[in-house]
C-alpha atoms as a PDB file:
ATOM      1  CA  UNK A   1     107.205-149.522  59.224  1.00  0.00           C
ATOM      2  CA  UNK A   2     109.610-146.373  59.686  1.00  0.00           C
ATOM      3  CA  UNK A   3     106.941-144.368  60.681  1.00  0.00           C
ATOM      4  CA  UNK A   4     105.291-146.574  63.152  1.00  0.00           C
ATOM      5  CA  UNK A   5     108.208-147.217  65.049  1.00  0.00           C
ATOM      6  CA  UNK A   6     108.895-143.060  65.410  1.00  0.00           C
ATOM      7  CA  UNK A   7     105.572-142.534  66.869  1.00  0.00           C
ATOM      8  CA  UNK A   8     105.917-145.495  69.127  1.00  0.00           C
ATOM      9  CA  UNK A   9     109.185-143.626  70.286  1.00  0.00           C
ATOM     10  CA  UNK A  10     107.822-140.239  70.764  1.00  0.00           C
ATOM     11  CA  UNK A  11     104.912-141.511  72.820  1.00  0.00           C
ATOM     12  CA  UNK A  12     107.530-143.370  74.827  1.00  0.00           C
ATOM     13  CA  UNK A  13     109.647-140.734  75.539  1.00  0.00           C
ATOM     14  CA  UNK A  14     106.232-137.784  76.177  1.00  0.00           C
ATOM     15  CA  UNK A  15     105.644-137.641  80.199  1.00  0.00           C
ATOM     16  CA  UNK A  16     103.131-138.599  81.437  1.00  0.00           C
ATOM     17  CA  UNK A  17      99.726-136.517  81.894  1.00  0.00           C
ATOM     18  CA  UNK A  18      99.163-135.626  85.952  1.00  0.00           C
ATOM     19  CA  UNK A  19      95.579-135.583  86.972  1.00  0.00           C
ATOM     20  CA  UNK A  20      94.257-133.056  89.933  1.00  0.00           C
ATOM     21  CA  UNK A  21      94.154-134.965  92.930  1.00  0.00           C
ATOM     22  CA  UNK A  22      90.596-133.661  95.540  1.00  0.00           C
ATOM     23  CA  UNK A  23      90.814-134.268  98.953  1.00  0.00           C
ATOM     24  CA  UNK A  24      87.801-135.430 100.664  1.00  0.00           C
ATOM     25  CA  UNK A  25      86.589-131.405 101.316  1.00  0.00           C
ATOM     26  CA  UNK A  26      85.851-131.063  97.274  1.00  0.00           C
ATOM     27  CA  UNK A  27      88.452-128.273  96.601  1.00  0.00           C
ATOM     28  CA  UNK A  28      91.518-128.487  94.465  1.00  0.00           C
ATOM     29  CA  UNK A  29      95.545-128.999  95.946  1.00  0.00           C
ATOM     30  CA  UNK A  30      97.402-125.381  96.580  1.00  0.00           C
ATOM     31  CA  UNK A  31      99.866-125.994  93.654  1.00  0.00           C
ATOM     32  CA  UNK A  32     100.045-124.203  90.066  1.00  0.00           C
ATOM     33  CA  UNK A  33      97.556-126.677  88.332  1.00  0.00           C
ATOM     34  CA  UNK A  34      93.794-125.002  87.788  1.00  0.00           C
ATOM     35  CA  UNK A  35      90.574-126.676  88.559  1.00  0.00           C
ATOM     36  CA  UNK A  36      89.844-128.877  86.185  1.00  0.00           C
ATOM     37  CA  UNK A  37      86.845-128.625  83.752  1.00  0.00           C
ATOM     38  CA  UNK A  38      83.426-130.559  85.190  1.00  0.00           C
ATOM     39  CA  UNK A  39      83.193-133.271  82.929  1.00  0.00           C
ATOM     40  CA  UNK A  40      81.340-134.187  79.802  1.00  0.00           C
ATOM     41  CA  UNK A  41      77.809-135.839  79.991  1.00  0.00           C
ATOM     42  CA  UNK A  42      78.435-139.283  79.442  1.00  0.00           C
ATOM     43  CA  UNK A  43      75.212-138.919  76.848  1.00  0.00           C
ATOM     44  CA  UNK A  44      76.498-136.201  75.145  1.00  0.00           C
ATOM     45  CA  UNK A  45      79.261-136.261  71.962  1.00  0.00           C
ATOM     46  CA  UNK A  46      82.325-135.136  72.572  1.00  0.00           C
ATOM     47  CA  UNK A  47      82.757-131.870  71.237  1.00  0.00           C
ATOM     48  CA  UNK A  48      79.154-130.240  71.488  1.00  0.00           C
ATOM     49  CA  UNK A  49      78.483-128.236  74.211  1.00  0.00           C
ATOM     50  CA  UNK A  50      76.503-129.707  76.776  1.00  0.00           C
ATOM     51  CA  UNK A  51      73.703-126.758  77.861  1.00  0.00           C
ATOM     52  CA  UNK A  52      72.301-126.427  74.406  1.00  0.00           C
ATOM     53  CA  UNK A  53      69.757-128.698  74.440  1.00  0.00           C
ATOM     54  CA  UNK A  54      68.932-127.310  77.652  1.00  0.00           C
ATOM     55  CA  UNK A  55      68.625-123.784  77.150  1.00  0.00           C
ATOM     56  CA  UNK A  56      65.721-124.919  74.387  1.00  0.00           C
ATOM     57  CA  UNK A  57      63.439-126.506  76.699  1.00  0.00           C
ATOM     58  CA  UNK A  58      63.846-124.180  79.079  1.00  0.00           C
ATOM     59  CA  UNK A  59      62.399-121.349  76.399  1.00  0.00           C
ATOM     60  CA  UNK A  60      59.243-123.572  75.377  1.00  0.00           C
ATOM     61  CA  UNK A  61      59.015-124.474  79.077  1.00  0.00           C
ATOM     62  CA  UNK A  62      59.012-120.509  79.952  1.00  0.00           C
ATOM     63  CA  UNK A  63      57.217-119.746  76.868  1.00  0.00           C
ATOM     64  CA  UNK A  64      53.730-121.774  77.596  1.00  0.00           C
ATOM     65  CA  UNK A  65      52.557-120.174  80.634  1.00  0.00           C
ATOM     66  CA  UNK A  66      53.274-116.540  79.065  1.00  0.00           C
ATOM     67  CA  UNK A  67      50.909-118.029  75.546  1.00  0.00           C
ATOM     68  CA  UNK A  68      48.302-118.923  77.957  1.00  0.00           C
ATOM     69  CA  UNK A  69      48.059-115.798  80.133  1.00  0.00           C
ATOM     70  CA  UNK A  70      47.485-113.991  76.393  1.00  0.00           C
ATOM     71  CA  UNK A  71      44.671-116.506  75.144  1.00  0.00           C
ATOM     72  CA  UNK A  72      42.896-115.792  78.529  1.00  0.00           C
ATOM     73  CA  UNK A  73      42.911-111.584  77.909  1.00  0.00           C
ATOM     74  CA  UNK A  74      42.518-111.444  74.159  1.00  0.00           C
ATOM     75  CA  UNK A  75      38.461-112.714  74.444  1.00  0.00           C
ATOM     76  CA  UNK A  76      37.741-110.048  76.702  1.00  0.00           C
ATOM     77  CA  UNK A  77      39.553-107.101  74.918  1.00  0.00           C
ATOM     78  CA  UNK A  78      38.127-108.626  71.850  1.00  0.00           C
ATOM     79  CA  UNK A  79      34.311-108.505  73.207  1.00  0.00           C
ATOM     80  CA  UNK A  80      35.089-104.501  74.600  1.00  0.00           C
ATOM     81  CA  UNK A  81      36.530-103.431  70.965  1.00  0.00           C
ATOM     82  CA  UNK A  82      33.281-104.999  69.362  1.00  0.00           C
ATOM     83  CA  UNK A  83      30.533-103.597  71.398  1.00  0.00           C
ATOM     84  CA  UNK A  84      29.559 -99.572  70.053  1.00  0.00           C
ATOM     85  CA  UNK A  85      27.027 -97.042  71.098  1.00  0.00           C
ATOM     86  CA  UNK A  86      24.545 -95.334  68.864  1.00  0.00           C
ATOM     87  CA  UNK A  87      23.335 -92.159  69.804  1.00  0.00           C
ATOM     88  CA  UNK A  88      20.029 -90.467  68.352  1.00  0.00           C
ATOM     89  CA  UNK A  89      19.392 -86.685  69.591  1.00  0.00           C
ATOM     90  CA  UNK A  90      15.829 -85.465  70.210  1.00  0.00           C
ATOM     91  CA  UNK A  91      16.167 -81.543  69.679  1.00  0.00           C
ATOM     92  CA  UNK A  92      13.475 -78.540  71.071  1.00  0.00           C
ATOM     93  CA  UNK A  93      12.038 -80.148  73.879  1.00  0.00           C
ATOM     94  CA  UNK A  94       9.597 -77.623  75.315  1.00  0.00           C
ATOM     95  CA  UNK A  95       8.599 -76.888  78.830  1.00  0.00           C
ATOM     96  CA  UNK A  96       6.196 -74.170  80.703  1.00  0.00           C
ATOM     97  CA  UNK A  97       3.191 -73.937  82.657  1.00  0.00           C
ATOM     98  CA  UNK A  98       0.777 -75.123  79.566  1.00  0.00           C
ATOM     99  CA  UNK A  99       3.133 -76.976  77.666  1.00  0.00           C
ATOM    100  CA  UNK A 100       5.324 -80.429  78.574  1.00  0.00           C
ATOM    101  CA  UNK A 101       7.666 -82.793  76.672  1.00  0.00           C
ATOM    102  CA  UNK A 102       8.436 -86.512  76.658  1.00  0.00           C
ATOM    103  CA  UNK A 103      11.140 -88.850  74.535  1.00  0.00           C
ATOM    104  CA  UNK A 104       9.877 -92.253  73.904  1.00  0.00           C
ATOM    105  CA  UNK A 105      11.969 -95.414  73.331  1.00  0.00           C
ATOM    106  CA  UNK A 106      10.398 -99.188  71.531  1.00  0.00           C
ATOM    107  CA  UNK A 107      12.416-101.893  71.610  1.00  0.00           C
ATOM    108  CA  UNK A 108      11.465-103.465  67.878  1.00  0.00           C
ATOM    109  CA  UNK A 109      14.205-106.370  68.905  1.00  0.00           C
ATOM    110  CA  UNK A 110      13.777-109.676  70.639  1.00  0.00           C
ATOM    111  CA  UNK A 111      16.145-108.973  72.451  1.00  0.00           C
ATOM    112  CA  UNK A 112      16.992-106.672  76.125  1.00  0.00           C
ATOM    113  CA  UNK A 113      18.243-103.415  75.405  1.00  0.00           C
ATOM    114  CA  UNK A 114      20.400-101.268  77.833  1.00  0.00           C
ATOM    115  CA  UNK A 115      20.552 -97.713  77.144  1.00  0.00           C
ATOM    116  CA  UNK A 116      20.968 -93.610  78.814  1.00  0.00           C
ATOM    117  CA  UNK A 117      18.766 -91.407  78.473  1.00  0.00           C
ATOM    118  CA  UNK A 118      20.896 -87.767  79.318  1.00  0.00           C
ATOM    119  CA  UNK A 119      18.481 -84.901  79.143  1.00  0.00           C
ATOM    120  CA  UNK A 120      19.990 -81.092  78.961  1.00  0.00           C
ATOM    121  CA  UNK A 121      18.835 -78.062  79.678  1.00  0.00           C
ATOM    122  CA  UNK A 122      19.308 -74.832  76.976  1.00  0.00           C
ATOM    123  CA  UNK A 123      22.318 -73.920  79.477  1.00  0.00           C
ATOM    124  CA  UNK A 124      24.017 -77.389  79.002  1.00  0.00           C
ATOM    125  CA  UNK A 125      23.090 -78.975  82.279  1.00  0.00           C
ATOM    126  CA  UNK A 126      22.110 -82.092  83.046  1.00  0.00           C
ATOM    127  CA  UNK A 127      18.275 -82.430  84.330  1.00  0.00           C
ATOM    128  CA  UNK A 128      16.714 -84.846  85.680  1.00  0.00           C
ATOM    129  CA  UNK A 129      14.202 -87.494  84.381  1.00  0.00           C
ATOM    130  CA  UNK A 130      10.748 -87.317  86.466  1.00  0.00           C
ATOM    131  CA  UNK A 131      10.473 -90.538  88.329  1.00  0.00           C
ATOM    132  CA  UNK A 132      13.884 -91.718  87.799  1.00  0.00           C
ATOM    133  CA  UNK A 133      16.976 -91.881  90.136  1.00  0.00           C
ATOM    134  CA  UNK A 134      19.664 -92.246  87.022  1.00  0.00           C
ATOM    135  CA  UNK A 135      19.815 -92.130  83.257  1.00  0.00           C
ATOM    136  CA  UNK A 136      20.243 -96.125  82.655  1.00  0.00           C
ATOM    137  CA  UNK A 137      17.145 -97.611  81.348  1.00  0.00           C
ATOM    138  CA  UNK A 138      16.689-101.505  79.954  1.00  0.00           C
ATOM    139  CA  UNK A 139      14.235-102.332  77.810  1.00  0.00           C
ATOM    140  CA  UNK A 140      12.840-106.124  77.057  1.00  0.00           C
ATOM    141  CA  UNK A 141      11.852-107.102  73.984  1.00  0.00           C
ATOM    142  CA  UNK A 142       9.156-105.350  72.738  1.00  0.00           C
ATOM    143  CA  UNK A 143       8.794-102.915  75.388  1.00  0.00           C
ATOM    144  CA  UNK A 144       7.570 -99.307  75.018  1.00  0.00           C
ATOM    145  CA  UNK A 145       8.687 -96.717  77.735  1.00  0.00           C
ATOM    146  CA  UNK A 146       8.150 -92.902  78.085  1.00  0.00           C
ATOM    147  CA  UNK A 147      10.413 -90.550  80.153  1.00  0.00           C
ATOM    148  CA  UNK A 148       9.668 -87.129  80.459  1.00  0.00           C
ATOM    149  CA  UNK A 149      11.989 -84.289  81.886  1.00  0.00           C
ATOM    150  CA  UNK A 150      11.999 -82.689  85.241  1.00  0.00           C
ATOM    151  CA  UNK A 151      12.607 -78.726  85.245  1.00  0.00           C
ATOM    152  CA  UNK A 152      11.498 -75.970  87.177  1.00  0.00           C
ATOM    153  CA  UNK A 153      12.221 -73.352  84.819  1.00  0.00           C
ATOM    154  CA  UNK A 154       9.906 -72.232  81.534  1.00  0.00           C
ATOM    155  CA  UNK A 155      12.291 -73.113  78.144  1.00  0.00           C
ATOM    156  CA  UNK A 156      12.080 -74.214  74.663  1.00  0.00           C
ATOM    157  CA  UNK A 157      15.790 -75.516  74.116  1.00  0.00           C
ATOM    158  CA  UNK A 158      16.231 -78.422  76.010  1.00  0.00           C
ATOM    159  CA  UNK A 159      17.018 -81.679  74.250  1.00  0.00           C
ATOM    160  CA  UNK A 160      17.689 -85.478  75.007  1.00  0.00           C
ATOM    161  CA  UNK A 161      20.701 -87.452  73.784  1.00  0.00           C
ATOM    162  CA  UNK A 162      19.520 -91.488  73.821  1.00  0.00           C
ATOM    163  CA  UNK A 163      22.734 -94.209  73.647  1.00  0.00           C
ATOM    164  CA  UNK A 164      21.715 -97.582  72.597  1.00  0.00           C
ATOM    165  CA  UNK A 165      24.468-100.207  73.509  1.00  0.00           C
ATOM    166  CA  UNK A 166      24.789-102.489  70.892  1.00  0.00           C
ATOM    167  CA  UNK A 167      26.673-105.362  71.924  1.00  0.00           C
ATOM    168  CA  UNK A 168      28.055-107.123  69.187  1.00  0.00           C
ATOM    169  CA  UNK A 169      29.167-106.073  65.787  1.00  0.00           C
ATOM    170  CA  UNK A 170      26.547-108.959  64.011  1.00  0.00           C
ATOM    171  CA  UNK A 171      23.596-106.631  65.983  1.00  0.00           C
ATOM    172  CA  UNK A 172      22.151-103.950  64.769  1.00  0.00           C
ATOM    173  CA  UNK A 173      20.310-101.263  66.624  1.00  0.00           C
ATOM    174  CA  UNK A 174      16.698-101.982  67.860  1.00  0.00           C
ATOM    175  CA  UNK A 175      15.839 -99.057  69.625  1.00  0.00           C
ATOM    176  CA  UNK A 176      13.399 -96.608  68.224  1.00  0.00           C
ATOM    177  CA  UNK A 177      13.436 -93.155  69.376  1.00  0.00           C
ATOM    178  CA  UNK A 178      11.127 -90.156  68.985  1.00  0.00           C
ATOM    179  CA  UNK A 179      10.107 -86.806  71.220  1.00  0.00           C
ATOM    180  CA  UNK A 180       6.783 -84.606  71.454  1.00  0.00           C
ATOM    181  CA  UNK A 181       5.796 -81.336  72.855  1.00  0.00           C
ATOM    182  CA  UNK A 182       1.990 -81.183  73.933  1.00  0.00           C
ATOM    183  CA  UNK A 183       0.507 -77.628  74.939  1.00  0.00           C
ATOM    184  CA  UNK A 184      -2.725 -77.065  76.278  1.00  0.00           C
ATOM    185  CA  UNK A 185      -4.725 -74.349  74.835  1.00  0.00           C
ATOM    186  CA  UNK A 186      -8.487 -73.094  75.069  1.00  0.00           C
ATOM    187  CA  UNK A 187      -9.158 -76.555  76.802  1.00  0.00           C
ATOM    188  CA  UNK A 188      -7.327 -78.235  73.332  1.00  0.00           C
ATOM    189  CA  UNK A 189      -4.062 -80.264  73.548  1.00  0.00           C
ATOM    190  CA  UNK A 190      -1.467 -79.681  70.431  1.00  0.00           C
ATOM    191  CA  UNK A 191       0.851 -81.814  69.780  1.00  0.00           C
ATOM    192  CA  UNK A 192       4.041 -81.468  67.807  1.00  0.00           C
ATOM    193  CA  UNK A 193       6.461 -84.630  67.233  1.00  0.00           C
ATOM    194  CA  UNK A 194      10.124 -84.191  67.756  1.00  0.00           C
ATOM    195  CA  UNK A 195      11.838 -86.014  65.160  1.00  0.00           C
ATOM    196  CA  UNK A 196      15.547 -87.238  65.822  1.00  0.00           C
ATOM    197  CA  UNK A 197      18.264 -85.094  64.638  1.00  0.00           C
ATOM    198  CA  UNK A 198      22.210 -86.168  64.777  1.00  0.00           C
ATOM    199  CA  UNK A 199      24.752 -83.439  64.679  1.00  0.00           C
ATOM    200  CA  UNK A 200      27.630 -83.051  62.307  1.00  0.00           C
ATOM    201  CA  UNK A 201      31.073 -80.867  62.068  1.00  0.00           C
ATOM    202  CA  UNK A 202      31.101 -77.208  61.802  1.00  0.00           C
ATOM    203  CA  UNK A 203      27.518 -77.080  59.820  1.00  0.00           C
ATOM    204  CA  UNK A 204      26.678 -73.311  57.936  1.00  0.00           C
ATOM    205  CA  UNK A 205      23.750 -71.788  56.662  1.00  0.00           C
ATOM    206  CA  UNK A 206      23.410 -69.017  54.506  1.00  0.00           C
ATOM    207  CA  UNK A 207      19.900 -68.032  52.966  1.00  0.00           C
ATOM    208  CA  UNK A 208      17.478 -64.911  51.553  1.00  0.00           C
ATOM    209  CA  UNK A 209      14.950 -63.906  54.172  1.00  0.00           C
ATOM    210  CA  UNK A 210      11.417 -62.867  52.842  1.00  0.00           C
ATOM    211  CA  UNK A 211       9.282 -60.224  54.569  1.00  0.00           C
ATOM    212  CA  UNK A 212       8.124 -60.925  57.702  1.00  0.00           C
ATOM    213  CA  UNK A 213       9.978 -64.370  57.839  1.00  0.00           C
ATOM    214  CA  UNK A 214       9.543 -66.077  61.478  1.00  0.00           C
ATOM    215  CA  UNK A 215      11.874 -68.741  61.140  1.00  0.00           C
ATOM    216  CA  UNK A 216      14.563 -69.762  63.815  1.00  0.00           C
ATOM    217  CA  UNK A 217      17.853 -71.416  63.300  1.00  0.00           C
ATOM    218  CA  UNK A 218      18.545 -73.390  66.108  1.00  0.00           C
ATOM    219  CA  UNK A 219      21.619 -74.724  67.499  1.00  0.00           C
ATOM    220  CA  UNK A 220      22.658 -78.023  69.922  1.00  0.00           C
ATOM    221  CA  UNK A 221      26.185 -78.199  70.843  1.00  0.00           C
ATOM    222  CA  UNK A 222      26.637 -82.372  71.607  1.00  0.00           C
ATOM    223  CA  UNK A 223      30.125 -82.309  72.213  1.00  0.00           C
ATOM    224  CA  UNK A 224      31.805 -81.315  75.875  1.00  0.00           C
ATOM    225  CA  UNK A 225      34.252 -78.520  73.750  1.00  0.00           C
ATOM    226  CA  UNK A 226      32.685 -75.195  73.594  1.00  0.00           C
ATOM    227  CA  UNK A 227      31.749 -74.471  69.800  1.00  0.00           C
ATOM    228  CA  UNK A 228      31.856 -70.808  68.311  1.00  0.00           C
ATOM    229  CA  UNK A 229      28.832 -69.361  66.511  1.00  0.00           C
ATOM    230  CA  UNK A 230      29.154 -66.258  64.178  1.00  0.00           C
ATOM    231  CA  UNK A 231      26.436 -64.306  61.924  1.00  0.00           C
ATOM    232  CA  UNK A 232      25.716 -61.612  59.716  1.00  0.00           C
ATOM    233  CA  UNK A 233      22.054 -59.615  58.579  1.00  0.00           C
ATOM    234  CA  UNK A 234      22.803 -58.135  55.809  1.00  0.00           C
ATOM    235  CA  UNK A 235      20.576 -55.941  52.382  1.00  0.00           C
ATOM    236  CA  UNK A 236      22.852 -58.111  50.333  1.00  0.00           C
ATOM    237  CA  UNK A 237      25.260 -56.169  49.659  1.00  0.00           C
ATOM    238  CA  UNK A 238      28.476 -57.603  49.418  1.00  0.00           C
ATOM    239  CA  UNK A 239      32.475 -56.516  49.088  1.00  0.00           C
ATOM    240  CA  UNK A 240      35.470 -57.714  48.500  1.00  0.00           C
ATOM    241  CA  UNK A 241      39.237 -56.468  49.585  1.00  0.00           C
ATOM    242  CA  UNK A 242      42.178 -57.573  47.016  1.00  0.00           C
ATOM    243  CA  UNK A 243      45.258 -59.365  48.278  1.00  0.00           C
ATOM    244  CA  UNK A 244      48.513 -58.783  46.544  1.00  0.00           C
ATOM    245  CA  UNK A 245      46.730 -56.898  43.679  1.00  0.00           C
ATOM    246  CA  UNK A 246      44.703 -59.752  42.704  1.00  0.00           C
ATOM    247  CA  UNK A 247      40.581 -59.661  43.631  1.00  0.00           C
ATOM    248  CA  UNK A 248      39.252 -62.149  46.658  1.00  0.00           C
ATOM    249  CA  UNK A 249      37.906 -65.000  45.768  1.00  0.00           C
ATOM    250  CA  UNK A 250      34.811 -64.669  47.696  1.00  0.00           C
ATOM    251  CA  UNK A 251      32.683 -61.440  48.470  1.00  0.00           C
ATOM    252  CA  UNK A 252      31.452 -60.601  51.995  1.00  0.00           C
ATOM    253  CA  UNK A 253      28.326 -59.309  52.833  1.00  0.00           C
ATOM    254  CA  UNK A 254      28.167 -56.151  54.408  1.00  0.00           C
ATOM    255  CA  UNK A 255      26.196 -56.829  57.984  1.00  0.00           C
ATOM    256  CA  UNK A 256      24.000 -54.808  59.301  1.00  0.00           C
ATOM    257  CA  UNK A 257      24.054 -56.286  62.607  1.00  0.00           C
ATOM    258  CA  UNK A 258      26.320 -59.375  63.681  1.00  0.00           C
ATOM    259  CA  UNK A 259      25.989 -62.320  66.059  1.00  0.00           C
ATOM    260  CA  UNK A 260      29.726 -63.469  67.907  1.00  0.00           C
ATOM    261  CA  UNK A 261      28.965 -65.960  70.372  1.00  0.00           C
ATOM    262  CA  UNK A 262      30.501 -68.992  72.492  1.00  0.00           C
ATOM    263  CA  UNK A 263      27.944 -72.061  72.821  1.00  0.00           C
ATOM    264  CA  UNK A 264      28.812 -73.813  76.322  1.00  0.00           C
ATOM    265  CA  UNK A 265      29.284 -77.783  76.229  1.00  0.00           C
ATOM    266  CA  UNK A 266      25.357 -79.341  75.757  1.00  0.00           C
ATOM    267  CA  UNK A 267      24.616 -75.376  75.288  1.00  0.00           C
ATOM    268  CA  UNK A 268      21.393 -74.551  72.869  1.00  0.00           C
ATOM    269  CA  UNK A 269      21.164 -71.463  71.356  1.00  0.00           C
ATOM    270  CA  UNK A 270      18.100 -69.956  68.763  1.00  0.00           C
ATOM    271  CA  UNK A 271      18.557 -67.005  66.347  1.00  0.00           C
ATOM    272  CA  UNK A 272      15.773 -65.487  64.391  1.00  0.00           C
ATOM    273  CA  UNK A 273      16.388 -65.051  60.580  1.00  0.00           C
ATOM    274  CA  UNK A 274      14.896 -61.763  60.210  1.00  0.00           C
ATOM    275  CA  UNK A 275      15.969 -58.823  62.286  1.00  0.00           C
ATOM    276  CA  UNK A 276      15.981 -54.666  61.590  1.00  0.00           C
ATOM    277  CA  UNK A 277      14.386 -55.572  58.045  1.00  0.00           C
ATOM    278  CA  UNK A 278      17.337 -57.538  56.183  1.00  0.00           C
ATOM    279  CA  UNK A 279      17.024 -59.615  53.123  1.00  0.00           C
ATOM    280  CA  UNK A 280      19.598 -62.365  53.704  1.00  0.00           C
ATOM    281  CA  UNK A 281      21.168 -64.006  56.694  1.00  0.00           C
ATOM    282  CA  UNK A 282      24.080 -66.198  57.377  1.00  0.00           C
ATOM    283  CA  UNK A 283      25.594 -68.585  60.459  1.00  0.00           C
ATOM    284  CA  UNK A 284      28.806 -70.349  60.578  1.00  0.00           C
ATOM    285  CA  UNK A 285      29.885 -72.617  62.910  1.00  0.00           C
ATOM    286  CA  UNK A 286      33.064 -74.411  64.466  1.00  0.00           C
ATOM    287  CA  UNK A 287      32.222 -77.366  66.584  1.00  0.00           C
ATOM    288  CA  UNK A 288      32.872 -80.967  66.624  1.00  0.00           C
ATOM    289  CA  UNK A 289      29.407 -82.355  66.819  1.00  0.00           C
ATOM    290  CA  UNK A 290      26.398 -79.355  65.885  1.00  0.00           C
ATOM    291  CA  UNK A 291      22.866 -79.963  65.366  1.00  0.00           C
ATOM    292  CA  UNK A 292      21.630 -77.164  63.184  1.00  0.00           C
ATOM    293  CA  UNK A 293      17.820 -76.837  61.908  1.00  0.00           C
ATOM    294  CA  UNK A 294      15.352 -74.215  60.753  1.00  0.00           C
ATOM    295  CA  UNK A 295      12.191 -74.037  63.478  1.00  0.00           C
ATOM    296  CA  UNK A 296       9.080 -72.310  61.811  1.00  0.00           C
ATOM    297  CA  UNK A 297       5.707 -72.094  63.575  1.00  0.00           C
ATOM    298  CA  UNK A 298       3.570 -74.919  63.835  1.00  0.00           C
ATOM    299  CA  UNK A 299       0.464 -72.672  62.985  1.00  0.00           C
ATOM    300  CA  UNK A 300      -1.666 -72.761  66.138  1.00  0.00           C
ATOM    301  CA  UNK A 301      -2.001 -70.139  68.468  1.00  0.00           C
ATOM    302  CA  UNK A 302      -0.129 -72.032  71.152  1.00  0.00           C
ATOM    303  CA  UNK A 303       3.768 -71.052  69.719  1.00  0.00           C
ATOM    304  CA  UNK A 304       4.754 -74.364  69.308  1.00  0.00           C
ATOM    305  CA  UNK A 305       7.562 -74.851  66.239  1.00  0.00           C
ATOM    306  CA  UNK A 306       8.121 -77.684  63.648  1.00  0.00           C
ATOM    307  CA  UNK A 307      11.435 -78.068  61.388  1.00  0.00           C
ATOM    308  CA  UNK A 308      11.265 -76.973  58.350  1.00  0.00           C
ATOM    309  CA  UNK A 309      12.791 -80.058  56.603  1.00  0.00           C
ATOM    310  CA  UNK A 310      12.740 -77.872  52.883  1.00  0.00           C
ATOM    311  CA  UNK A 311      16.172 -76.396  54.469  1.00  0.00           C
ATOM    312  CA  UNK A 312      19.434 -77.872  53.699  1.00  0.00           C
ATOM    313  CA  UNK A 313      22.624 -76.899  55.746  1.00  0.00           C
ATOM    314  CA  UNK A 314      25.917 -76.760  54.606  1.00  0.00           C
ATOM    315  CA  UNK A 315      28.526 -79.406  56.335  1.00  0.00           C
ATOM    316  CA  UNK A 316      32.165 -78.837  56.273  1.00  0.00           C
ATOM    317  CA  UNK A 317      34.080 -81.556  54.215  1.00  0.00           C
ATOM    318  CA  UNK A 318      37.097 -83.246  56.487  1.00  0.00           C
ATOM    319  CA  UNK A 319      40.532 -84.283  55.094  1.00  0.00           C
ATOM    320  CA  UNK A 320      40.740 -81.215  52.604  1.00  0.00           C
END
């Protein structure tokens, strides 16, 4: 009872709490009192503050329109990250006053096929297709379709490069692709087929070369970065030079004669295997994407060529 009568006192004698008075204008008495704080949300505990609830609808409100702006772009990134291009190279197209060239494309598919056919000359320029505006062909299914090359000039090094769009990653590709040179001679027609070829990184060759030997090694550079081309004739005789006192690891022929050259972007170059009477011959290259093959005669009288497929090239291993 003691204690209930002291805190009845003290609450008798504590003066009492002034309230802020407002005039009618919404602003606060001049006077030392502060504003008072706005007051609690009749819905709201005591206690809590009053904006949390708030603040997290506003984030799923802000957050929806930001999800649905990324389901509407991820398809169509999705369907350009899926689609790829193959690309098949028809090598040694041939062209002069007796003898012509053609690439032929077959859709085996039952399905439309959009593809380019890009033809080069030896120098690396583009030529044109005869009868064509543009390089973009389409193909229905089944369909068979024959382009041949338009150039005023007499060469044996131009090539085609064929890209089949392939739309989807469950596809495969449909398009086949194959070349021939025909050459009239002595009122007969020879014909040599120009299989596809598809270039690799920094390919060598290094081989003996027999007597009379009339073979060619023949070089596409596919890639828009010049590539560099060097090669040695040699007797095969070889050297070496030691390095710190110890003996090289590899001998070097000595060369007779030497080939240092700079292949232009969608350049062609040939270089005969025999020269000045040597018994071995070698070519390195450094390029991103080389086609490299041995051309031998076709045996007609009409000097057509056919690759020797009995040759294997040496490819440079990556990540070593």
């Amino acid at each position: 009872m003691g204690v209930r009568r002291l805190l009845r006192k003290v609450r008798e004698t504590e003066p009492p709490r002034r309230e802020p008075e407002f005039p009618s204008t919404g602003r606060p008495r001049a006077g030392p009192l502060a504003p008072p704080r706005p007051p609690m949300p009749e819905s709201l505990p005591t206690g809590k503050p009053a904006n949390r609830p708030v603040v997290r609808f506003c984030l799923l409100v802000c957050l929806l329109p930001v999800s649905a702006g990324l389901a509407q772009t991820d398809p169509r990134s999705a369907r350009v990250a899926e689609s790829r291009v193959v690309e098949s190279i028809v090598p040694w197209l041939a062209y002069n006053s007796a003898c012509w060239s053609a690439v032929e494309l077959q859709n085996l598919g039952n399905r439309e096929v959009a593809a380019e056919v890009e033809a080069h000359k030896s120098s690396g320029a583009l030529a044109p297709l005869a009868g064509r505006s543009g390089i973009h062909v389409r193909l229905s299914a089944g369909e068979h379709a024959e382009f041949k090359l338009q150039l005023p000039e007499e060469t044996t090094g131009a090539w085609v490069r064929v890209r089949e769009k392939v739309p989807s990653p469950q596809l495969s590709p449909v398009l086949a692709v194959s070349g021939a040179t025909e050459c009239l001679a002595a009122n007969e027609l020879h014909s040599t087929v120009r299989d596809v070829a598809w270039p690799t990184h920094n390919p060598w060759y290094s081989g003996d070369v027999s007597d009379a030997d009339d073979g060619v090694i023949a070089l596409i550079n596919t890639s828009e970065s010049p590539a560099r081309v060097w090669g040695c004739y040699s007797f095969g005789v070889l050297y070496s030079v030691p390095h710190n006192g110890r003996p090289a690891a590899e001998l070097t022929p000595v060369c007779s004669e030497t080939i240092q050259e700079m292949v232009p972007p969608f350049g062609s170059r040939q270089f005969p295997v025999a020269r000045g009477g040597n018994s071995h011959f070698s070519l390195n290259t450094r390029g991103e994407a080389i086609v490299l093959q041995m051309l031998r005669p076709a045996g007609s009288s009409v000097k057509v060529y056919r690759v020797d497929s009995t040759i294997t090239f040496g490819e440079e291993v990556t990540g070593r």
